[in-house]
N, C-alpha and C. Protein backbone atom coordinates (compact mmCIF):
# COMPACT_ATOMS: atom_id res chain seq x y z
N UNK A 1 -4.66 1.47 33.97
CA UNK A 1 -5.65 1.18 32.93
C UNK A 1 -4.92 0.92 31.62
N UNK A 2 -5.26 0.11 30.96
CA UNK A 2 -4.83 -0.67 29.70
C UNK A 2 -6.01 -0.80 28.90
N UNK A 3 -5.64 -0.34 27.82
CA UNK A 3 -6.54 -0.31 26.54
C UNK A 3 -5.72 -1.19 25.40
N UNK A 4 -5.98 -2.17 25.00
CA UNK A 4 -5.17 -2.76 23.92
C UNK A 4 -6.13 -3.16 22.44
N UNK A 5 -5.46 -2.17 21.71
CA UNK A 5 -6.00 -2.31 19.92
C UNK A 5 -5.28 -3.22 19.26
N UNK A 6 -6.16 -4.56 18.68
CA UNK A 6 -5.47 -5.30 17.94
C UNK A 6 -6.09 -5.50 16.20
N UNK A 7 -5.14 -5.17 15.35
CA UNK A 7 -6.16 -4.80 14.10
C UNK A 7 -4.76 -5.34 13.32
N UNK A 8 -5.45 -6.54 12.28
CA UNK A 8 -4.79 -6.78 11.14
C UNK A 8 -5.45 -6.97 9.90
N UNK A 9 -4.88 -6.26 8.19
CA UNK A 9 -5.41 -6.21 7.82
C UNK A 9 -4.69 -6.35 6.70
N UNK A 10 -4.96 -6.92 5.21
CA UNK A 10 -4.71 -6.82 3.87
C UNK A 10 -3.93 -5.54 3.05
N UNK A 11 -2.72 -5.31 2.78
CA UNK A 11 -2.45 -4.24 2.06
C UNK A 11 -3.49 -4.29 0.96
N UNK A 12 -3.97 -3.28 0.57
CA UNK A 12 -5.19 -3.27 -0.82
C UNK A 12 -3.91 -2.86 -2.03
N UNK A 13 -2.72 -2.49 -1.85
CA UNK A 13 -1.96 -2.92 -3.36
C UNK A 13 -1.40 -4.07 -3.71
N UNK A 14 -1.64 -4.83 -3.08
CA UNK A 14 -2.17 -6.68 -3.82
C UNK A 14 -2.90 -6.86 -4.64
N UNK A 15 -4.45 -5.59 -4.39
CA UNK A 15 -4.83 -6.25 -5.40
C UNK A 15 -4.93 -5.84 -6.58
N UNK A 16 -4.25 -4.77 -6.92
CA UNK A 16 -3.70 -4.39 -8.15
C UNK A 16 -2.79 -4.87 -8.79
N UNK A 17 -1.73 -5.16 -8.20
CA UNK A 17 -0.48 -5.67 -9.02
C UNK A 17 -0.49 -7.53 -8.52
N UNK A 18 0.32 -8.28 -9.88
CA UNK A 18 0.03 -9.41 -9.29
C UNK A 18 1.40 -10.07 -8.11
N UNK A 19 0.74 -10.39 -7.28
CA UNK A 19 1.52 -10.66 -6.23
C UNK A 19 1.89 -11.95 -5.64
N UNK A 20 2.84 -12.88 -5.46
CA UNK A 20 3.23 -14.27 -5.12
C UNK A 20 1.93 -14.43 -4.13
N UNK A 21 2.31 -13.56 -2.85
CA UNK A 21 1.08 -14.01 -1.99
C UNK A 21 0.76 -12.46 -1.30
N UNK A 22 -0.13 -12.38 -0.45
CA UNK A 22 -0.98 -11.10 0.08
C UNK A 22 0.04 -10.56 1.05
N UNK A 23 0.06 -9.51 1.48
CA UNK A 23 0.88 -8.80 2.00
C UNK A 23 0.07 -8.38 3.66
N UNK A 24 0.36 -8.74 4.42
CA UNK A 24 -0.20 -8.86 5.66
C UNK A 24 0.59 -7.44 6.87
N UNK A 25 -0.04 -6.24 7.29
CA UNK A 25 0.61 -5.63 8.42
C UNK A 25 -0.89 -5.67 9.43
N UNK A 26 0.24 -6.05 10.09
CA UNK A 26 -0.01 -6.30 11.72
C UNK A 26 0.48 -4.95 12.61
N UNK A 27 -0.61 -4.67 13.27
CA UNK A 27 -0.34 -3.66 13.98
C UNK A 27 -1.08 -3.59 15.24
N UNK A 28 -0.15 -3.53 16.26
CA UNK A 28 -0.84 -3.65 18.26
C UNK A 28 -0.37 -2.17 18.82
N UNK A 29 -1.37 -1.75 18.98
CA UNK A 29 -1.20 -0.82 19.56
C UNK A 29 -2.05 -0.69 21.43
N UNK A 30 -0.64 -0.54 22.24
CA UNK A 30 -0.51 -0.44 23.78
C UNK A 30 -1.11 0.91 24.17
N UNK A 31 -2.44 1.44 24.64
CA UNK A 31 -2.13 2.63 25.00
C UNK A 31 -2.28 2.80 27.05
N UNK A 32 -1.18 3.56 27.38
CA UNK A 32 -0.79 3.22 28.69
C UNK A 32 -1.82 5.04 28.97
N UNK A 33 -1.57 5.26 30.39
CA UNK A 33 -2.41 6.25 30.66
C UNK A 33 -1.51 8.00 30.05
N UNK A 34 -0.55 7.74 30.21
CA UNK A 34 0.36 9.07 29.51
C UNK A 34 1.31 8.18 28.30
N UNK A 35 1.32 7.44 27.55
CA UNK A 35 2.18 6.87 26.64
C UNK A 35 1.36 5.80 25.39
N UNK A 36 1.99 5.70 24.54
CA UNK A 36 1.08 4.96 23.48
C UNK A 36 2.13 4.16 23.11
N UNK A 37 2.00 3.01 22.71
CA UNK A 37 3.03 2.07 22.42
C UNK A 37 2.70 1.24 20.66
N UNK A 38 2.79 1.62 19.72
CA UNK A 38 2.50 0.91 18.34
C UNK A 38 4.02 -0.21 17.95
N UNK A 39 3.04 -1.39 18.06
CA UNK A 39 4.24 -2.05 16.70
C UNK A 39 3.21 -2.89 15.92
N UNK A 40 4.51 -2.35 14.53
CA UNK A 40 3.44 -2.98 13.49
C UNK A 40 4.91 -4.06 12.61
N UNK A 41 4.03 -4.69 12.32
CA UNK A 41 5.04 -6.14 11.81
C UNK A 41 4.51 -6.19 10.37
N UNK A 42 4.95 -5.93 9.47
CA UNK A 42 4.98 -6.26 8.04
C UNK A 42 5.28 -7.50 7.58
N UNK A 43 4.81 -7.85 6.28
CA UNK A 43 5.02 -9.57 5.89
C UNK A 43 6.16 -9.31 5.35
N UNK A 44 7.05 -8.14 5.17
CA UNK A 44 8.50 -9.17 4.41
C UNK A 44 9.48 -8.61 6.02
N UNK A 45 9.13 -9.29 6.80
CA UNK A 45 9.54 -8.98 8.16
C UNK A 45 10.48 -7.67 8.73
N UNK A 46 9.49 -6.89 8.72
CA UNK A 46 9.92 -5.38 8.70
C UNK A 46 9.72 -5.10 10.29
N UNK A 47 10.18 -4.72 11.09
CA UNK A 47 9.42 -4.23 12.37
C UNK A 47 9.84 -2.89 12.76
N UNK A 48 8.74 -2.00 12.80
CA UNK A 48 8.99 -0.83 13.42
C UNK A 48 8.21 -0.72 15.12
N UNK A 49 8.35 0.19 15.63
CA UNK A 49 8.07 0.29 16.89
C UNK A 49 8.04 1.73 17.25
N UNK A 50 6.87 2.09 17.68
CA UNK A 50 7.00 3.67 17.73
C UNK A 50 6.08 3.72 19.42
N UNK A 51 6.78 5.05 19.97
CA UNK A 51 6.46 5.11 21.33
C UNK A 51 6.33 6.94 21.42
N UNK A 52 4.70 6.91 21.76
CA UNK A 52 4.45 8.31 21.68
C UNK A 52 4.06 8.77 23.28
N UNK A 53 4.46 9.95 23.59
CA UNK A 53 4.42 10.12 25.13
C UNK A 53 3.52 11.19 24.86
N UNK A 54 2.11 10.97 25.76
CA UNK A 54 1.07 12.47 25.51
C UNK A 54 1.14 13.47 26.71
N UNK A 55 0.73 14.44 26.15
CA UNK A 55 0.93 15.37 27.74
C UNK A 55 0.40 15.26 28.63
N UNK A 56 0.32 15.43 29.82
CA UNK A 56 -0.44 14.78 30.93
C UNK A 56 -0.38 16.11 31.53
């Protein structure tokens, strides 16, 4: 079973300070039946990747 969350959204401190252009994170999150899988991609091309194992 596969559950897949796909959610992208606007940093909101854009719109305070003035900014060239909007700041975009992207974030997919995999969740497997004992494991969770997040990567999130930032606009000044940042990538993290985090892998959480739940107890079963």
């Amino acid at each position: 079973m596969l559950i897949m969350n796909y959610s992208a959204q606007q940093d909101a401190k854009t719109k305070y300070k003035k900014a060239q252009r909007p700041q975009a994170n992207i974030t997919i999150v995999l969740i497997y039946e004992y494991m969770t899988v997040r990567l999130t991609i930032e606009d000044d091309k940042k990538y993290s990747l985090g892998v959480h194992k739940m107890k079963g």
